[in-house]
C-alpha atoms as a PDB file:
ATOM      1  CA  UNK A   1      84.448 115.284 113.372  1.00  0.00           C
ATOM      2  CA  UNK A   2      85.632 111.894 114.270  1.00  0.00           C
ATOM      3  CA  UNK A   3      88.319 109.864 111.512  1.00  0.00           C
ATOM      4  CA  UNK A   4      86.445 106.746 110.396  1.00  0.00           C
ATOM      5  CA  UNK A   5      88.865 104.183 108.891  1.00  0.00           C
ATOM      6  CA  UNK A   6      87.948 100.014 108.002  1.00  0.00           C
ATOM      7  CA  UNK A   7      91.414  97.510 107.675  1.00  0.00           C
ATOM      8  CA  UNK A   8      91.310  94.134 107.142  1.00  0.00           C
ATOM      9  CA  UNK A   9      91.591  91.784 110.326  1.00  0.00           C
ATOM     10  CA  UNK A  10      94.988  91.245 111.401  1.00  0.00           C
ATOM     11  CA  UNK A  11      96.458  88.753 114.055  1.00  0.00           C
ATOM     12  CA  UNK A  12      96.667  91.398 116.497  1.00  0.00           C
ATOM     13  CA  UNK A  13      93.315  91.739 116.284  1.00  0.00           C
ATOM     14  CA  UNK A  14      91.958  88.402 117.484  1.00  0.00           C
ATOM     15  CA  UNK A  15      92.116  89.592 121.205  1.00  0.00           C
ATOM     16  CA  UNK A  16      89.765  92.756 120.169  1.00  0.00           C
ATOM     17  CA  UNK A  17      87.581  90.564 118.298  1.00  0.00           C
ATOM     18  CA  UNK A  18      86.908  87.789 120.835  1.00  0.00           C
ATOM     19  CA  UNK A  19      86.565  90.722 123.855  1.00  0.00           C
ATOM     20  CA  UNK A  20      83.695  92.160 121.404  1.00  0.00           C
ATOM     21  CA  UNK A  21      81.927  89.353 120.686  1.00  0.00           C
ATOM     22  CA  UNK A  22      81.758  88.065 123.987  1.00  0.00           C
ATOM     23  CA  UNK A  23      80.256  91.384 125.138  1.00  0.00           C
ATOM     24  CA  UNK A  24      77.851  91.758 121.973  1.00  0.00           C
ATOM     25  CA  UNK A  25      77.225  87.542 121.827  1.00  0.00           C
ATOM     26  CA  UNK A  26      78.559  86.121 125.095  1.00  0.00           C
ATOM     27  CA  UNK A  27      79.679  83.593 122.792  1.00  0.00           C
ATOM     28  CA  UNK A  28      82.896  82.935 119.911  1.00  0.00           C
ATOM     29  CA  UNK A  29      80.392  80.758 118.700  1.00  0.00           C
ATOM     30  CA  UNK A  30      77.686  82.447 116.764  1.00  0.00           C
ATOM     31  CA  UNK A  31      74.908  80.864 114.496  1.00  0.00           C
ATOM     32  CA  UNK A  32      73.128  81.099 111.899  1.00  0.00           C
ATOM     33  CA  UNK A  33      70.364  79.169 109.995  1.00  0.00           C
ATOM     34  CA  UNK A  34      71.558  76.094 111.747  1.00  0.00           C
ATOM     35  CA  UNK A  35      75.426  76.826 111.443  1.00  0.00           C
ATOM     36  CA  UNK A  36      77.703  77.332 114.019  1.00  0.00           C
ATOM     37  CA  UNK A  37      80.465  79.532 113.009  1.00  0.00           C
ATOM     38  CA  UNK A  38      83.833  80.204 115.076  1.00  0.00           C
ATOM     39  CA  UNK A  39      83.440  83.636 115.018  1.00  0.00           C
ATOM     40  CA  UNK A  40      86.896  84.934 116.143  1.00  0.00           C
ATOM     41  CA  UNK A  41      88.459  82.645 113.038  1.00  0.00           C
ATOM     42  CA  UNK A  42      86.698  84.065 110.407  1.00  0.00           C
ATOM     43  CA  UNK A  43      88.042  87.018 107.952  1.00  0.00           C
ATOM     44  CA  UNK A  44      86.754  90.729 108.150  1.00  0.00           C
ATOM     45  CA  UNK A  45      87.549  94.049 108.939  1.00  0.00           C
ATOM     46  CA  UNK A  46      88.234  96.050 112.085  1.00  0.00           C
ATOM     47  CA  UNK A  47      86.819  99.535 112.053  1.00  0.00           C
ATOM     48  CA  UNK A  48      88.514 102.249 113.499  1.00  0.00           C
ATOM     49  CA  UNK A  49      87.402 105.444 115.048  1.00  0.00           C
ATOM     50  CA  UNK A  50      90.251 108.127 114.851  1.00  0.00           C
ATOM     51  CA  UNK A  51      92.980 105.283 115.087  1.00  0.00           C
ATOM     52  CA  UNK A  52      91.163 103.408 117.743  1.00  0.00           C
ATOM     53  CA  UNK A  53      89.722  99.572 117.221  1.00  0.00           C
ATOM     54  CA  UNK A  54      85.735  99.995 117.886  1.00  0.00           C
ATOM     55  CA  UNK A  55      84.427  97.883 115.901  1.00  0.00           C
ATOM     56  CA  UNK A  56      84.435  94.569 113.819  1.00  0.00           C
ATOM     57  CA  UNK A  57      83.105  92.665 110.738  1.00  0.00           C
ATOM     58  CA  UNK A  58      83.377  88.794 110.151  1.00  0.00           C
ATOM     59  CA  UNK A  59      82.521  86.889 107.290  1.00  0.00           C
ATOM     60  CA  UNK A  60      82.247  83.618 105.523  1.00  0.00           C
ATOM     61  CA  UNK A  61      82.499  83.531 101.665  1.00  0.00           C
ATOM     62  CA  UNK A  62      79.972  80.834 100.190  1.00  0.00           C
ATOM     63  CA  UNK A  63      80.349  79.392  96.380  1.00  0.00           C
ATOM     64  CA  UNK A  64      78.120  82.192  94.926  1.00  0.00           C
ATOM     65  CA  UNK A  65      77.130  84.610  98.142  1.00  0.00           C
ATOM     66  CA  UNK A  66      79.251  86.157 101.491  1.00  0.00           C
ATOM     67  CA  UNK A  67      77.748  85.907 104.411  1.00  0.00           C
ATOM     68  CA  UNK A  68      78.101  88.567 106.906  1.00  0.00           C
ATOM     69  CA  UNK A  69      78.204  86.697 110.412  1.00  0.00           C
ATOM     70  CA  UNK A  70      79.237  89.304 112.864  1.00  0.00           C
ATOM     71  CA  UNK A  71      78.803  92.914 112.674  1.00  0.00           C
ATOM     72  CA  UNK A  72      79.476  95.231 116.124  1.00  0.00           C
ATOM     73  CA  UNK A  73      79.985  99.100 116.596  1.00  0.00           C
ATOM     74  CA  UNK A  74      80.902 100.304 119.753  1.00  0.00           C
ATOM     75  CA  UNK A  75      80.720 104.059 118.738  1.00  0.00           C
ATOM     76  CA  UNK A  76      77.453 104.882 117.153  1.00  0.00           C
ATOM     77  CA  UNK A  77      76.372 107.658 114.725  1.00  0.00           C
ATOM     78  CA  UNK A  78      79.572 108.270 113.370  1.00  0.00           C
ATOM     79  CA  UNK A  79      79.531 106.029 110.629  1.00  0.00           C
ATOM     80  CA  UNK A  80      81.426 103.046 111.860  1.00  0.00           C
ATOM     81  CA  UNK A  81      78.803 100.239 111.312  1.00  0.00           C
ATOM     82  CA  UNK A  82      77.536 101.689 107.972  1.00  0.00           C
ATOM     83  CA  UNK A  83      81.330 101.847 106.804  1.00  0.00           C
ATOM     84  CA  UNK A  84      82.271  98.668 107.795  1.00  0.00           C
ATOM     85  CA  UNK A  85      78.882  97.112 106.441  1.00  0.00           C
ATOM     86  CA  UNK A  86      79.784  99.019 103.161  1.00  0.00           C
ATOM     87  CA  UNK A  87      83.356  97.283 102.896  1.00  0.00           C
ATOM     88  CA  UNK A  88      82.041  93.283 103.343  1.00  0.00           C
ATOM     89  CA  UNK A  89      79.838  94.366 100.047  1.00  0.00           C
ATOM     90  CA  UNK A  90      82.490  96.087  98.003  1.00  0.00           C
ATOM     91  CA  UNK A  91      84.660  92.598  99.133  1.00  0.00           C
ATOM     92  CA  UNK A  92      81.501  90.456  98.111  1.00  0.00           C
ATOM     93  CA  UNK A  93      81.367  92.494  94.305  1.00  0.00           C
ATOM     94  CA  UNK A  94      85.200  92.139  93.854  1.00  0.00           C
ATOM     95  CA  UNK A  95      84.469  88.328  94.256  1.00  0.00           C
ATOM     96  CA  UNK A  96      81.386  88.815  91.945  1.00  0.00           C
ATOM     97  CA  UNK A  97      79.179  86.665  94.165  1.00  0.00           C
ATOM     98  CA  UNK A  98      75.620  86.629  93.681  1.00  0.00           C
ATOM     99  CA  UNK A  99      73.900  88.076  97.163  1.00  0.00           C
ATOM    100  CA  UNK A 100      75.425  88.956  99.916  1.00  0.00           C
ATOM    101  CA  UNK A 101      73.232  88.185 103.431  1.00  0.00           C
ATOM    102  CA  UNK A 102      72.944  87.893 106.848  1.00  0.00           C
ATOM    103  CA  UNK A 103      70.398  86.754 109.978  1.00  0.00           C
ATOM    104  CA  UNK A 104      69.845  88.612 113.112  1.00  0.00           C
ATOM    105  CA  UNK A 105      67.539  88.045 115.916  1.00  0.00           C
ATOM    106  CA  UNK A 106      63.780  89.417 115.964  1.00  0.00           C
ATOM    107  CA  UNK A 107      64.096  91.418 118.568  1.00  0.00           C
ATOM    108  CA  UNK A 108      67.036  93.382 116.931  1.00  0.00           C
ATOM    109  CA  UNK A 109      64.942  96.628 115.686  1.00  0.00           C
ATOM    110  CA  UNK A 110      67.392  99.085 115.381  1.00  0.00           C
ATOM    111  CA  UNK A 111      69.650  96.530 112.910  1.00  0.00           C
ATOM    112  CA  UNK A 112      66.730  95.964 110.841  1.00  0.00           C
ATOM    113  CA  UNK A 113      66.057  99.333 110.176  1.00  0.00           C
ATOM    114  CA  UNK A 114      69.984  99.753 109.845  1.00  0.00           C
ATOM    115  CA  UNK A 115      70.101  97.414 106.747  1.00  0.00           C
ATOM    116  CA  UNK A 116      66.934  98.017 105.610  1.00  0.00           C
ATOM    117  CA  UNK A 117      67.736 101.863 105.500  1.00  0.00           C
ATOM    118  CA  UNK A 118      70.975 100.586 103.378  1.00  0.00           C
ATOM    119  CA  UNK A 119      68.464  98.365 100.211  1.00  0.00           C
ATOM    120  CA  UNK A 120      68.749  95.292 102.091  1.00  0.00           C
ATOM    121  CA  UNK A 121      65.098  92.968 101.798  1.00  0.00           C
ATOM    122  CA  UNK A 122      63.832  91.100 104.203  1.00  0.00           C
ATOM    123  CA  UNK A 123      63.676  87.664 102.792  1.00  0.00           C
ATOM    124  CA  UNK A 124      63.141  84.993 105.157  1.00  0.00           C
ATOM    125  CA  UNK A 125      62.350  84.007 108.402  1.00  0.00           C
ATOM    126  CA  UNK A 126      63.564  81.161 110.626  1.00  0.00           C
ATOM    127  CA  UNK A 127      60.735  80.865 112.822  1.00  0.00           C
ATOM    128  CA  UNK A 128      61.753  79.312 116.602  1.00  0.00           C
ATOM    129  CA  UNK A 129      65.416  78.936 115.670  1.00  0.00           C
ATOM    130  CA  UNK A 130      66.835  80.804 118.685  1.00  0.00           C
ATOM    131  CA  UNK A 131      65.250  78.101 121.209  1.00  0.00           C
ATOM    132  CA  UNK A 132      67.318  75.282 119.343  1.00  0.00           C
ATOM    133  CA  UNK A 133      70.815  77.312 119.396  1.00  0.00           C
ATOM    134  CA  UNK A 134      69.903  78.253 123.005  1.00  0.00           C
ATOM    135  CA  UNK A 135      70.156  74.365 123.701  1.00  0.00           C
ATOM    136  CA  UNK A 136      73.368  74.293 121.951  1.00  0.00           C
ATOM    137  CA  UNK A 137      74.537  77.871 123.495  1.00  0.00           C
ATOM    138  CA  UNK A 138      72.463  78.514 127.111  1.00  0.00           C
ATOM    139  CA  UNK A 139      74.392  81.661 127.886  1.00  0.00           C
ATOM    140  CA  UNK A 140      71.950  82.765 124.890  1.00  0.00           C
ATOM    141  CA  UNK A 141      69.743  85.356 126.715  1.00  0.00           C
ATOM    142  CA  UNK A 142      66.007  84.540 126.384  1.00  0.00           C
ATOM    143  CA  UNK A 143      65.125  88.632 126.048  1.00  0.00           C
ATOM    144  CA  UNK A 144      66.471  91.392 124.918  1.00  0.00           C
ATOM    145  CA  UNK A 145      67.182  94.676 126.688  1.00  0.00           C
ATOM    146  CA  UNK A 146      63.932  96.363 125.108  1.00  0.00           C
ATOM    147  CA  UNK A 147      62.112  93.455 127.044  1.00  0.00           C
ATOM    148  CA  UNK A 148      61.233  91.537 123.197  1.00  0.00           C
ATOM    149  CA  UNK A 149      61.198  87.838 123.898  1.00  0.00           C
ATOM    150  CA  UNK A 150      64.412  86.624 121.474  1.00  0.00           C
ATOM    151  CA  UNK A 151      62.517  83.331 119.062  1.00  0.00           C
ATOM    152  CA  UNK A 152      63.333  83.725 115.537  1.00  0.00           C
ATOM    153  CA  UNK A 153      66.107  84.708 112.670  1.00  0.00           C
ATOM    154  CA  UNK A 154      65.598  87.190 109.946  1.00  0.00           C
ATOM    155  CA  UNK A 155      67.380  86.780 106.678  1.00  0.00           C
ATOM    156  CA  UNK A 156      67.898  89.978 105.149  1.00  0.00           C
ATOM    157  CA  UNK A 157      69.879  90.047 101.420  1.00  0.00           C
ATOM    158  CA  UNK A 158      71.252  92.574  98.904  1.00  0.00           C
ATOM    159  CA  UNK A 159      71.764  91.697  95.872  1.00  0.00           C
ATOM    160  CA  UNK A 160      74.722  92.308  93.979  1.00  0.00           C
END
């Protein structure tokens, strides 16, 4: 039985966070529906499996919604991911913001049925937006590792 634990991120962290996303984005720059986000400066959580930094969360609060922009679990099955998806929507109803969201990448089935799993909805789709960040960002792989050609963003919501 492995100790899952979720802290806010600290400035010790920043090294952990940037050596994550490069691996999980090969980029500190991540975006989404046409907005480039410094990834490594945002707020979040660091999740910890028995005392050990294995994952992260970032986030960018909006007027009336939160915006989850980076979510990565190195240890899967143990919780990690759901737990620190869990504590970006307890922060999001302690602001009392309307919806909190996020976008990920078509090809991405196992998140999908992650969040959908959790009550999130489906609610838009941002058809060919991949091939416009990819001239922004070319390190952007063109397929994933289950060999689905990378196009478009899902929006997925849950409404708080």
């Amino acid at each position: 039985m492995h100790t899952v634990r979720v802290r806010s991120i600290g400035p010790g962290d920043v090294d952990f966070v940037r050596a994550q996303l490069q691996r999980a984005f090969h980029s500190l720059v991540i975006w989404s529906r046409n907005v480039e986000f410094r990834a490594d400066a945002l707020a979040g959580f660091i999740g910890e499996v028995d005392g050990v930094p294995r994952g992260h969360l970032t986030l960018h609060d909006g007027t009336d919604e939160t915006e989850v922009i980076t979510l990565v679990s190195e240890h899967e099955n143990v919780g990690l991911g759901a737990a620190l998806l869990e504590r970006a929507v307890e922060a999001a109803r302690e602001r009392a913001v309307a919806r909190v969201f996020l976008t990920t990448t078509n090809d991405n089935l196992r998140a999908l049925g992650f969040y959908q799993r959790r009550g999130w909805r489906i609610v838009a789709l941002h058809r060919g937006v991949m091939e416009l960040y990819r001239e922004r960002e070319p390190a952007m792989p063109t397929h994933a590792a289950n060999g689905i050609p990378i196009h478009d963003e899902l929006e997925l919501e849950l409404r708080l």
